[in-house]
C-alpha atoms as a PDB file:
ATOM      1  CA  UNK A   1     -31.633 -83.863  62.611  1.00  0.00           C
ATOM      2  CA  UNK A   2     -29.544 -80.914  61.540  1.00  0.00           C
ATOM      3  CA  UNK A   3     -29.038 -80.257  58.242  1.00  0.00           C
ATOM      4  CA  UNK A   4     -26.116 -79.427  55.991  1.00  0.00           C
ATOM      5  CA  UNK A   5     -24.180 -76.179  56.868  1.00  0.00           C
ATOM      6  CA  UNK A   6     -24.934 -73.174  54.965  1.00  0.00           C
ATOM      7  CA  UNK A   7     -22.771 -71.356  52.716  1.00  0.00           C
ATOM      8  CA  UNK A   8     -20.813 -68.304  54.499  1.00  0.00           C
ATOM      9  CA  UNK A   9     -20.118 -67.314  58.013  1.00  0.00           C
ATOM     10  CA  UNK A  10     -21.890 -68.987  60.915  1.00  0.00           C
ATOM     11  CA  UNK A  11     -24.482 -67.257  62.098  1.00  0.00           C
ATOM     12  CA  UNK A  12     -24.245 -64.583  64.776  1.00  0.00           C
ATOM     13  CA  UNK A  13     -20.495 -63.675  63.457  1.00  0.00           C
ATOM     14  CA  UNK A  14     -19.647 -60.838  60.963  1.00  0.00           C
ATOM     15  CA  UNK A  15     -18.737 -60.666  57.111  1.00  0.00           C
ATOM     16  CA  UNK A  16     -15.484 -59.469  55.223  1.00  0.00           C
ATOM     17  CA  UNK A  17     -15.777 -55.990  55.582  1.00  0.00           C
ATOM     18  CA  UNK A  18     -16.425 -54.576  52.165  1.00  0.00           C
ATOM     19  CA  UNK A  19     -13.718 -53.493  49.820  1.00  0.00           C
ATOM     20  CA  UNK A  20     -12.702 -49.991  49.878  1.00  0.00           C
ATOM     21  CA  UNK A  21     -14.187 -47.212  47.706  1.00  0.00           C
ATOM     22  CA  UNK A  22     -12.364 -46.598  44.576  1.00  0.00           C
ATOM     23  CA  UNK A  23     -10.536 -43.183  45.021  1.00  0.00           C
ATOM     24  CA  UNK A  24      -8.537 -40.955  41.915  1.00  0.00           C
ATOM     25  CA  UNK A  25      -5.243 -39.639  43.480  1.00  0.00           C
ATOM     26  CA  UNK A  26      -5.260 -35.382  41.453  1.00  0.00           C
ATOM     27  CA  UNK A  27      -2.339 -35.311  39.501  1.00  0.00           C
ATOM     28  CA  UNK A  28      -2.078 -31.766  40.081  1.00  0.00           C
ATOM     29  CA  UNK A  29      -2.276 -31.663  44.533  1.00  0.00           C
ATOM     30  CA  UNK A  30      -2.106 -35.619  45.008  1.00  0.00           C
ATOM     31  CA  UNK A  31      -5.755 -34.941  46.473  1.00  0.00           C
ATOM     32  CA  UNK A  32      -7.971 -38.239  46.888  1.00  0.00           C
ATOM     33  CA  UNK A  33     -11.366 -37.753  44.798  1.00  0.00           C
ATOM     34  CA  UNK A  34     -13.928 -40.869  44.297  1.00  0.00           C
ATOM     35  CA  UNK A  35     -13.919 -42.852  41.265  1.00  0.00           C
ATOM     36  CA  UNK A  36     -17.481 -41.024  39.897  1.00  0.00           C
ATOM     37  CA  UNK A  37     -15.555 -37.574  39.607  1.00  0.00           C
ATOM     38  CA  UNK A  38     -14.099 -35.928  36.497  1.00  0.00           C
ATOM     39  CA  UNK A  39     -13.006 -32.700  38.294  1.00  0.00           C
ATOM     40  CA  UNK A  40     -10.765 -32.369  41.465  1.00  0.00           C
ATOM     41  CA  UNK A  41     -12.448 -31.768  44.613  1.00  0.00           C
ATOM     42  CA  UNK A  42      -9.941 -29.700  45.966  1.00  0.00           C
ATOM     43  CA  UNK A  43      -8.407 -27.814  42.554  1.00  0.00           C
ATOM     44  CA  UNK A  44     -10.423 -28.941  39.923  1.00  0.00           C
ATOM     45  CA  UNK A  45      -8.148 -29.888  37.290  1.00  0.00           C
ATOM     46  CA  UNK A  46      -9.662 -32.924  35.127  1.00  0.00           C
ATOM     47  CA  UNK A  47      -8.648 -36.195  37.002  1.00  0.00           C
ATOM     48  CA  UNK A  48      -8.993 -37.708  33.283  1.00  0.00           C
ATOM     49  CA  UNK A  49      -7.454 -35.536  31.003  1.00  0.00           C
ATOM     50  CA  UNK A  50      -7.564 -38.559  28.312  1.00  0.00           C
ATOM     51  CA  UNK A  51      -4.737 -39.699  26.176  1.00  0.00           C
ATOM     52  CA  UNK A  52      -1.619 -38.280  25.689  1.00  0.00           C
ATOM     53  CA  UNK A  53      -1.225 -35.066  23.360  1.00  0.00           C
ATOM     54  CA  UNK A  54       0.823 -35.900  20.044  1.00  0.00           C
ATOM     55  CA  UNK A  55       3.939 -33.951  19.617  1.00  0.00           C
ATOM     56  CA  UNK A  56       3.587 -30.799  17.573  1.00  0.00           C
ATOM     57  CA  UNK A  57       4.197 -30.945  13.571  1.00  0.00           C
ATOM     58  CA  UNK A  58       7.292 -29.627  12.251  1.00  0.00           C
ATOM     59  CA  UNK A  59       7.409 -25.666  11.922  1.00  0.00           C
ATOM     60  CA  UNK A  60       7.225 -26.235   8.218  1.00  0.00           C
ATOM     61  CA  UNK A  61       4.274 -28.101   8.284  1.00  0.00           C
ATOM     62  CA  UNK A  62       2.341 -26.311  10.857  1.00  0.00           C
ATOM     63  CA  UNK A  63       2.755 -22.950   8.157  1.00  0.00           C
ATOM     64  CA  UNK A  64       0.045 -24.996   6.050  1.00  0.00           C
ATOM     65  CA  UNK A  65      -1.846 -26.634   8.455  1.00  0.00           C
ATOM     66  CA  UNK A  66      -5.429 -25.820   8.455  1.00  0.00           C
ATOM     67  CA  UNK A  67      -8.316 -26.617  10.841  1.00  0.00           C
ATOM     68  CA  UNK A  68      -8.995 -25.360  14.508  1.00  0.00           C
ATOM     69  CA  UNK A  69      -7.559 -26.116  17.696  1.00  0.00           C
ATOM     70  CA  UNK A  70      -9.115 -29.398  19.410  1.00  0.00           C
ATOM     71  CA  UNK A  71     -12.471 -28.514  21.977  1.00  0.00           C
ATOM     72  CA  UNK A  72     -11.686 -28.136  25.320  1.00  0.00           C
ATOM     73  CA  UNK A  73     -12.119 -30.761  28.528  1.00  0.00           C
ATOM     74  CA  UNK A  74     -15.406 -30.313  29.733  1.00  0.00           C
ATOM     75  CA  UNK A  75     -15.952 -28.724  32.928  1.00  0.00           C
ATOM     76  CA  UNK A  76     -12.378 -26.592  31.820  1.00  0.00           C
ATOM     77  CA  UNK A  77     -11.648 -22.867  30.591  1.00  0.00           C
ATOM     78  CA  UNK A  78     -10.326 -22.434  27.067  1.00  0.00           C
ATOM     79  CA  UNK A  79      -7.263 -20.288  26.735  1.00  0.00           C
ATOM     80  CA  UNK A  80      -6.577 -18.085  24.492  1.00  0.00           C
ATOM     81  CA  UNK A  81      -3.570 -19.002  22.666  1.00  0.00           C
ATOM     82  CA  UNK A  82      -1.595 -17.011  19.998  1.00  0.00           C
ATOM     83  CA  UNK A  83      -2.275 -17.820  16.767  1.00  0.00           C
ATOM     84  CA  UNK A  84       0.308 -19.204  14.746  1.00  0.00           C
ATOM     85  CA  UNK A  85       1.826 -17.453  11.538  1.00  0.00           C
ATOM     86  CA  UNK A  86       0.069 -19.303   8.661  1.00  0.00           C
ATOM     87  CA  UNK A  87       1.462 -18.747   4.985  1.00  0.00           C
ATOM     88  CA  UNK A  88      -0.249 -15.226   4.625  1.00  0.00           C
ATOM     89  CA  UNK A  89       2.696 -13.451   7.276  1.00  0.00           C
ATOM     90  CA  UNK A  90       5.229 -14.711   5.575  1.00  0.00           C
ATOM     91  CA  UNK A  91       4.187 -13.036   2.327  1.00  0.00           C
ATOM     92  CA  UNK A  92       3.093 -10.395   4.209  1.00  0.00           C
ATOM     93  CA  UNK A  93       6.259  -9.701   5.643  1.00  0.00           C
ATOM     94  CA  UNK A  94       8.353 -10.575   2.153  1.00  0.00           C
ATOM     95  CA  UNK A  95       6.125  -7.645   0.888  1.00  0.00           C
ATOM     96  CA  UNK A  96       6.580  -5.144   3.122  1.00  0.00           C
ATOM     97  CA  UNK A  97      10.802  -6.054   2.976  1.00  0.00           C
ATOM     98  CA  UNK A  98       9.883  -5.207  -1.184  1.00  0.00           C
ATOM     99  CA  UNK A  99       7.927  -1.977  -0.751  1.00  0.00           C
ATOM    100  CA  UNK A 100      10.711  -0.789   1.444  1.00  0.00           C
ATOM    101  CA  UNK A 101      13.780  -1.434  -0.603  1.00  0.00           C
ATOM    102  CA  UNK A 102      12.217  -0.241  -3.844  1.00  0.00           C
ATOM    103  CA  UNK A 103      11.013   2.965  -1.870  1.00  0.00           C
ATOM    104  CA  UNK A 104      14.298   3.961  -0.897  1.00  0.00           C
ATOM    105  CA  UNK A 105      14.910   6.187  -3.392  1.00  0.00           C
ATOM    106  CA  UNK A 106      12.419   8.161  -2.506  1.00  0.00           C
ATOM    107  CA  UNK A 107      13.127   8.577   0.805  1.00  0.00           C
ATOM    108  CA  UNK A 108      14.700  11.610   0.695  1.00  0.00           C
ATOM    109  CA  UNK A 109      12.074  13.531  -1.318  1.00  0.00           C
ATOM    110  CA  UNK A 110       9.426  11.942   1.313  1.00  0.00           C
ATOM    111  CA  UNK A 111      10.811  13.606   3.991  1.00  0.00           C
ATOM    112  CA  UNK A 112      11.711  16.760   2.147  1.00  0.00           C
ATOM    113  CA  UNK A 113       8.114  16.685   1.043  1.00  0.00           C
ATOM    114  CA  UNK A 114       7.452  16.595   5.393  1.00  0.00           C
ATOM    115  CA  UNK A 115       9.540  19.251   6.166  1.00  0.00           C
ATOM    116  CA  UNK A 116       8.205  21.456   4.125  1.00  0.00           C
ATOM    117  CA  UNK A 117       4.526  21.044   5.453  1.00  0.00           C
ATOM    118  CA  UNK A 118       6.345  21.180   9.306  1.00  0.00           C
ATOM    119  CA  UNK A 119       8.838  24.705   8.901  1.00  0.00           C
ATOM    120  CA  UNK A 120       8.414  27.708   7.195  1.00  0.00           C
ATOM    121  CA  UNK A 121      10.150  28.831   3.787  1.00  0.00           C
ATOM    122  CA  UNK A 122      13.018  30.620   4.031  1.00  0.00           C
ATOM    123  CA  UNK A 123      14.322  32.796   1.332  1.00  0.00           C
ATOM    124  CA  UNK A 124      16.474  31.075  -2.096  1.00  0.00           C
ATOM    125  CA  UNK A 125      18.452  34.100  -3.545  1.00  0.00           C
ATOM    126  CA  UNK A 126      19.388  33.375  -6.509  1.00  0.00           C
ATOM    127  CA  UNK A 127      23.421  31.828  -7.441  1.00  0.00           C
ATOM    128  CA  UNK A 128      23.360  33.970 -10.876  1.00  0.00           C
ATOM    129  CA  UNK A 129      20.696  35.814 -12.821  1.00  0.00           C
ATOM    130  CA  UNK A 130      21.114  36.577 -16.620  1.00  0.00           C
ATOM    131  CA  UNK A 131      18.627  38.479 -19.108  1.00  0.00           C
ATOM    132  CA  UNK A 132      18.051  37.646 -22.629  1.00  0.00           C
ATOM    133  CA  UNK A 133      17.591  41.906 -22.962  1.00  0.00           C
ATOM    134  CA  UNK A 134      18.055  44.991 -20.159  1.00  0.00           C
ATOM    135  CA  UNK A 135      18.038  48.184 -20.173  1.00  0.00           C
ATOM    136  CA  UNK A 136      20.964  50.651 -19.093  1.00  0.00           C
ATOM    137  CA  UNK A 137      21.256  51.217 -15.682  1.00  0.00           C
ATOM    138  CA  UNK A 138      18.439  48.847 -15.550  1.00  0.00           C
ATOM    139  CA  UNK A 139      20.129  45.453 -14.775  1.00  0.00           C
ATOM    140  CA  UNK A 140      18.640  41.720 -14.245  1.00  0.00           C
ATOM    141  CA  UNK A 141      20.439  41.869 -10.614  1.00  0.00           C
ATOM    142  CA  UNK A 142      18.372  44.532  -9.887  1.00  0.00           C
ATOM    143  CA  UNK A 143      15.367  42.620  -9.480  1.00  0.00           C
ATOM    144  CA  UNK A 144      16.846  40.022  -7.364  1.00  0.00           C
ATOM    145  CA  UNK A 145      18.665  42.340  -5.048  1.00  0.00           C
ATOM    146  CA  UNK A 146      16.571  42.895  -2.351  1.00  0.00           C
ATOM    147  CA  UNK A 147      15.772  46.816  -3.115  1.00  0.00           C
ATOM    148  CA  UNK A 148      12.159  47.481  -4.437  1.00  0.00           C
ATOM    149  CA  UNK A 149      13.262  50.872  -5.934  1.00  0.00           C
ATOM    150  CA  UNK A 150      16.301  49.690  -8.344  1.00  0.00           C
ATOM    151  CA  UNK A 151      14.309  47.806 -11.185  1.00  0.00           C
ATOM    152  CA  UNK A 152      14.765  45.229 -14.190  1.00  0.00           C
ATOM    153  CA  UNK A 153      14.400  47.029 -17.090  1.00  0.00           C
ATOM    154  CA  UNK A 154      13.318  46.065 -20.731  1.00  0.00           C
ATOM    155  CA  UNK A 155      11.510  48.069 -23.914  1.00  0.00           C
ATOM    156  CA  UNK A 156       8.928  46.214 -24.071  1.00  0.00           C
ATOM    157  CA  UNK A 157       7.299  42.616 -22.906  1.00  0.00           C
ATOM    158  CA  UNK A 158       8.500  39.320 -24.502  1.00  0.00           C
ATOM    159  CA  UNK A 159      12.421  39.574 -22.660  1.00  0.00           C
ATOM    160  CA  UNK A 160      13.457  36.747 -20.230  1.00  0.00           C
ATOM    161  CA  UNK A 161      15.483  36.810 -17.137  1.00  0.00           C
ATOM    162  CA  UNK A 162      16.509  33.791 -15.424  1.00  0.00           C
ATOM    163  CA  UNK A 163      17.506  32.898 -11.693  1.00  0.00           C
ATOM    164  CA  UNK A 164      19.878  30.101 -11.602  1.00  0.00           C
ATOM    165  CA  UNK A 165      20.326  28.009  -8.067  1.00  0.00           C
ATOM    166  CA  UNK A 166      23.098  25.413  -8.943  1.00  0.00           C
ATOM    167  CA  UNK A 167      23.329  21.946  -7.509  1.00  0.00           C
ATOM    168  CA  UNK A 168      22.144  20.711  -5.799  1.00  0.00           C
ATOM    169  CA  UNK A 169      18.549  22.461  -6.806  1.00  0.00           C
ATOM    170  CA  UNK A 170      16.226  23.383  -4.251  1.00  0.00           C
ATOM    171  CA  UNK A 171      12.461  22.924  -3.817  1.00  0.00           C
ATOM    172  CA  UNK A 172      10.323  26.099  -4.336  1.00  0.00           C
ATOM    173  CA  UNK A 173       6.919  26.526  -2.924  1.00  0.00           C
ATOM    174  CA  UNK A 174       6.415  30.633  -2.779  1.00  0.00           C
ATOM    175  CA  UNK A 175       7.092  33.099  -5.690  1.00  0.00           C
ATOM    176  CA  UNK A 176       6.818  37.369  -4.829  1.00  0.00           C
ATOM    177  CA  UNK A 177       6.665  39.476  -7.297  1.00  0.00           C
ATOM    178  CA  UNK A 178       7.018  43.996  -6.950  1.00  0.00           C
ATOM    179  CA  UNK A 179       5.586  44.923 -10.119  1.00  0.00           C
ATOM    180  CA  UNK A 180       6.504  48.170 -11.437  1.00  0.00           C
ATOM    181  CA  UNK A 181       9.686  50.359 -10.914  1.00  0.00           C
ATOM    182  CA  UNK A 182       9.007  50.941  -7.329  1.00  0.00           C
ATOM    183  CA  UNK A 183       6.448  49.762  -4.195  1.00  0.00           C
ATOM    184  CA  UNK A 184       5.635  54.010  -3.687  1.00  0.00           C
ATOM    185  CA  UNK A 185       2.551  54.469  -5.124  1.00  0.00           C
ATOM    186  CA  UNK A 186       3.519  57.738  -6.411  1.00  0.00           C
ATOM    187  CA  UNK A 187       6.323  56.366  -8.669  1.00  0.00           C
ATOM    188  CA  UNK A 188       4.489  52.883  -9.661  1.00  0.00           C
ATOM    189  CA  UNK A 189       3.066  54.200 -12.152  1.00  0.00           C
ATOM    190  CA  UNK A 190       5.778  56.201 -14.269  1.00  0.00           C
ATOM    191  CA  UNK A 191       6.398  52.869 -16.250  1.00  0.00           C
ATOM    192  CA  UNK A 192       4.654  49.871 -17.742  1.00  0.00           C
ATOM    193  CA  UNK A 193       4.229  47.203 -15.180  1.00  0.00           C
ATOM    194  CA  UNK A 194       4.202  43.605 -16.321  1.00  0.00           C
ATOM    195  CA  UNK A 195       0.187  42.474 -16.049  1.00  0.00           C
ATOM    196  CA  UNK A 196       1.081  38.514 -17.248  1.00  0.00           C
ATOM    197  CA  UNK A 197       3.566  36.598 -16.954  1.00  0.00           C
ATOM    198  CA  UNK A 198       5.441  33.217 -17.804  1.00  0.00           C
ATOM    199  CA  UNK A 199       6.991  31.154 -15.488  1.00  0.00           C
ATOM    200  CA  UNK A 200       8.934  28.538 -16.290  1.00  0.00           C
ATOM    201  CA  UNK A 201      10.232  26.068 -13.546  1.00  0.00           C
ATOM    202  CA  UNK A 202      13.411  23.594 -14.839  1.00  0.00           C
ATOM    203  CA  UNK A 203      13.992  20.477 -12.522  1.00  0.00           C
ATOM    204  CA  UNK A 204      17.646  19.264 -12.389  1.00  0.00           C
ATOM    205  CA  UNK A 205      16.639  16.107 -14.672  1.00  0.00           C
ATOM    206  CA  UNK A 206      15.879  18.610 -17.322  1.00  0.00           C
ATOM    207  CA  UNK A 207      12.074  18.333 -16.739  1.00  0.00           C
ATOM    208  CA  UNK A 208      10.295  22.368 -17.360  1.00  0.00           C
ATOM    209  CA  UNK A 209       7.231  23.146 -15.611  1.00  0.00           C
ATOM    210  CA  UNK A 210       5.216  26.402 -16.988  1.00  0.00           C
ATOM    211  CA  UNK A 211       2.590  28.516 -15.110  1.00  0.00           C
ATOM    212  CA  UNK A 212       1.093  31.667 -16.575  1.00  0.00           C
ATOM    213  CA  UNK A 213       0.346  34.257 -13.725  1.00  0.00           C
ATOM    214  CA  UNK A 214      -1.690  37.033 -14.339  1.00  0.00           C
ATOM    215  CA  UNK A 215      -0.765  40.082 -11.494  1.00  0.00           C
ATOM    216  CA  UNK A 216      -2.915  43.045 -10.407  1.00  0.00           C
ATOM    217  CA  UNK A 217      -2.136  46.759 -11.538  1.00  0.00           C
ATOM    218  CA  UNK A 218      -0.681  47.824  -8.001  1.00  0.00           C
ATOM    219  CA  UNK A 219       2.027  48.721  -5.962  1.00  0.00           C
ATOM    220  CA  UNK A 220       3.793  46.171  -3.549  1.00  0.00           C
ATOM    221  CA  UNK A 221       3.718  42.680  -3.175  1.00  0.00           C
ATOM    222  CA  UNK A 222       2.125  40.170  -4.785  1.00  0.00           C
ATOM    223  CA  UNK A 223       2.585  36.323  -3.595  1.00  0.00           C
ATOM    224  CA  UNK A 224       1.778  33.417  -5.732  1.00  0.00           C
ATOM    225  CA  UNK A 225       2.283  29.553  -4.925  1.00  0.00           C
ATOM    226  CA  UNK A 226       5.007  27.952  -7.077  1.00  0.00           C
ATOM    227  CA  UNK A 227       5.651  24.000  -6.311  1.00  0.00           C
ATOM    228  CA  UNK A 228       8.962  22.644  -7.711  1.00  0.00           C
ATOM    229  CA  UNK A 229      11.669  20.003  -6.555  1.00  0.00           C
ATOM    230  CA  UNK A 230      15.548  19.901  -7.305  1.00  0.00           C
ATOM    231  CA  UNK A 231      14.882  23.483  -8.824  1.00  0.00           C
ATOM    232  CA  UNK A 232      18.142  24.624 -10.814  1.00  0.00           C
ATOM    233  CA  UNK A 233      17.025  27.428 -12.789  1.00  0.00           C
ATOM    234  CA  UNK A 234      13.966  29.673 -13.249  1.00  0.00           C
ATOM    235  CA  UNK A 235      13.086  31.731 -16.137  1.00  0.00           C
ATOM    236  CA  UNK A 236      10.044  34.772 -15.422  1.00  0.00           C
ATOM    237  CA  UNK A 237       9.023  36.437 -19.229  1.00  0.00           C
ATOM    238  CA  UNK A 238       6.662  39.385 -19.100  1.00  0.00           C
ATOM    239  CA  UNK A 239       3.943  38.772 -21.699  1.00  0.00           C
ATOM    240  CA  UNK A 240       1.579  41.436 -21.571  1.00  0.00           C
ATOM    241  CA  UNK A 241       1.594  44.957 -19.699  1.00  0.00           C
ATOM    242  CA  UNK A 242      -0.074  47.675 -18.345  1.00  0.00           C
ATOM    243  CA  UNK A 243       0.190  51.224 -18.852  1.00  0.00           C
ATOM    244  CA  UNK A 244       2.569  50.701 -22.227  1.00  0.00           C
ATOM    245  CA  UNK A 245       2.878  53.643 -24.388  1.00  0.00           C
ATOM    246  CA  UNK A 246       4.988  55.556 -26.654  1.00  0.00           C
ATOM    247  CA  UNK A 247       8.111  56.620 -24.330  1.00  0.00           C
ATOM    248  CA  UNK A 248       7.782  54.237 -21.908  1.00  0.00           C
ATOM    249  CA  UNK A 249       9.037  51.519 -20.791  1.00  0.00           C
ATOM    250  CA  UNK A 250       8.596  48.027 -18.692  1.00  0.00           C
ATOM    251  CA  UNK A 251       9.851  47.408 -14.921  1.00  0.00           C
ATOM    252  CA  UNK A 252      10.239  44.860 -12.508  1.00  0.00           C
ATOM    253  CA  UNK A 253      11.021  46.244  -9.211  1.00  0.00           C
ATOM    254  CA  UNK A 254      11.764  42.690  -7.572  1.00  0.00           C
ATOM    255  CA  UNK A 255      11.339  38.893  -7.438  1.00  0.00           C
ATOM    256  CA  UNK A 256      12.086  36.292  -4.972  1.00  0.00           C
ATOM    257  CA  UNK A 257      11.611  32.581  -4.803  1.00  0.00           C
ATOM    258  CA  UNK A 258      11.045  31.225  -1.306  1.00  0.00           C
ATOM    259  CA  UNK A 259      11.145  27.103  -0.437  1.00  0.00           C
ATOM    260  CA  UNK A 260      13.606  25.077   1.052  1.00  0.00           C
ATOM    261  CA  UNK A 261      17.329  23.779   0.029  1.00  0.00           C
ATOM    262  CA  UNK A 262      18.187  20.345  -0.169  1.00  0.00           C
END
């Protein structure tokens, strides 16, 4: 006697078919990937990229905002994004804005200070020349005039004589000096020749430099470095000399201040 049917399809006819795999449509080429994948088969992008990223901070807040960026997707290449300006650029930048307005006024002597490392001197004759003594015939002029065989004469060391350049001053770098009453080395030694002397620089703000320079007993030039800015004036005083005697006195055949003006 047959028994009760069985559960499910008679026999000898076929089952439901079975449900379909579960399939991931790319959100990045619409490709179809299987459920088990986290990468794209075709362009693998992340088919889970997980929740949705929060919207950025305000600017304000993102200036004090510390910590790292979140780790990367696995499977994915970190990029390399800028870094934003924390609180040190600001004050970085608020700095550099201060060291620039406050250096200004300086400016000007900075790049006079350039120029004269980048060109060569060029020659500052003298605006007017006075001398606290002279001799006749024997003018202060005539050591600024170019000549080396028309001197500066005086009776005996301890007179000034003083180069004035105006305003604006100029910056000196070079001093020459032709001791003596002539460069010919038969006539240099007729009369006493300055062997030290005084030099005092004055700076348009009333500020005097002083350099003692001691020269050699010889014809012809002697050069000397002399550093000065917004020169105005320039006093030379013979202290000490060679070849002084009874009859005699002391010359300066020339002097000239090189540099630059302005």
């Amino acid at each position: 006697m047959p028994g009760p049917p069985a559960d499910g399809p008679p026999a000898g006819t076929a089952g439901p078919p079975p449900p379909p795999p579960a399939v991931v449509r790319c959100r990045g080429c619409g490709s179809e990937n299987s459920a088990d994948r986290t990468l794209c088969l075709r362009c693998a992008l992340p088919l889970a990229p997980g929740p949705v990223p929060e919207a950025p901070p305000p600017w304000w807040r993102r200036l004090t905002r510390r910590g790292g960026r979140p780790a990367p997707l696995a499977g994915t290449r970190p990029r390399r994004a800028w870094r934003r300006p924390r609180i040190v650029l600001p004050l970085v930048l608020v700095l550099l804005a201060c060291g620039v307005w406050f250096g200004l006024p300086y400016a000007g002597r900075l790049l006079g200070l350039a120029r004269e490392e980048t060109s060569p001197p060029e020659s500052l004759p003298p605006s007017a020349v006075r001398a606290s003594a002279a001799l006749k015939d024997h003018p202060a002029a005539a050591a600024f005039d170019g000549f080396t065989n028309r001197y500066w004469g005086v009776a005996a060391p301890g007179a000034t004589v003083e180069a004035e350049f105006g305003a604006p001053g100029v910056r000196v770098t070079k001093l020459v000096v032709f001791a003596g009453v002539s460069a010919k080395k038969d006539e240099f030694l007729t009369q006493a020749r300055p062997a030290r002397i005084v030099v005092e620089v004055v700076s348009a703000d009333g500020d005097v430099s002083t350099r003692r320079i001691t020269l050699k007993d010889q014809p012809g030039q002697q050069t000397f470095d002399l550093r000065g800015s917004d020169v105005t004036r320039i006093r030379v005083t013979p202290e000490t000399a060679y070849g002084a005697g009874r009859g005699r006195h002391l010359a300066v055949a020339e002097v000239e201040f090189f540099g630059h003006r302005g």
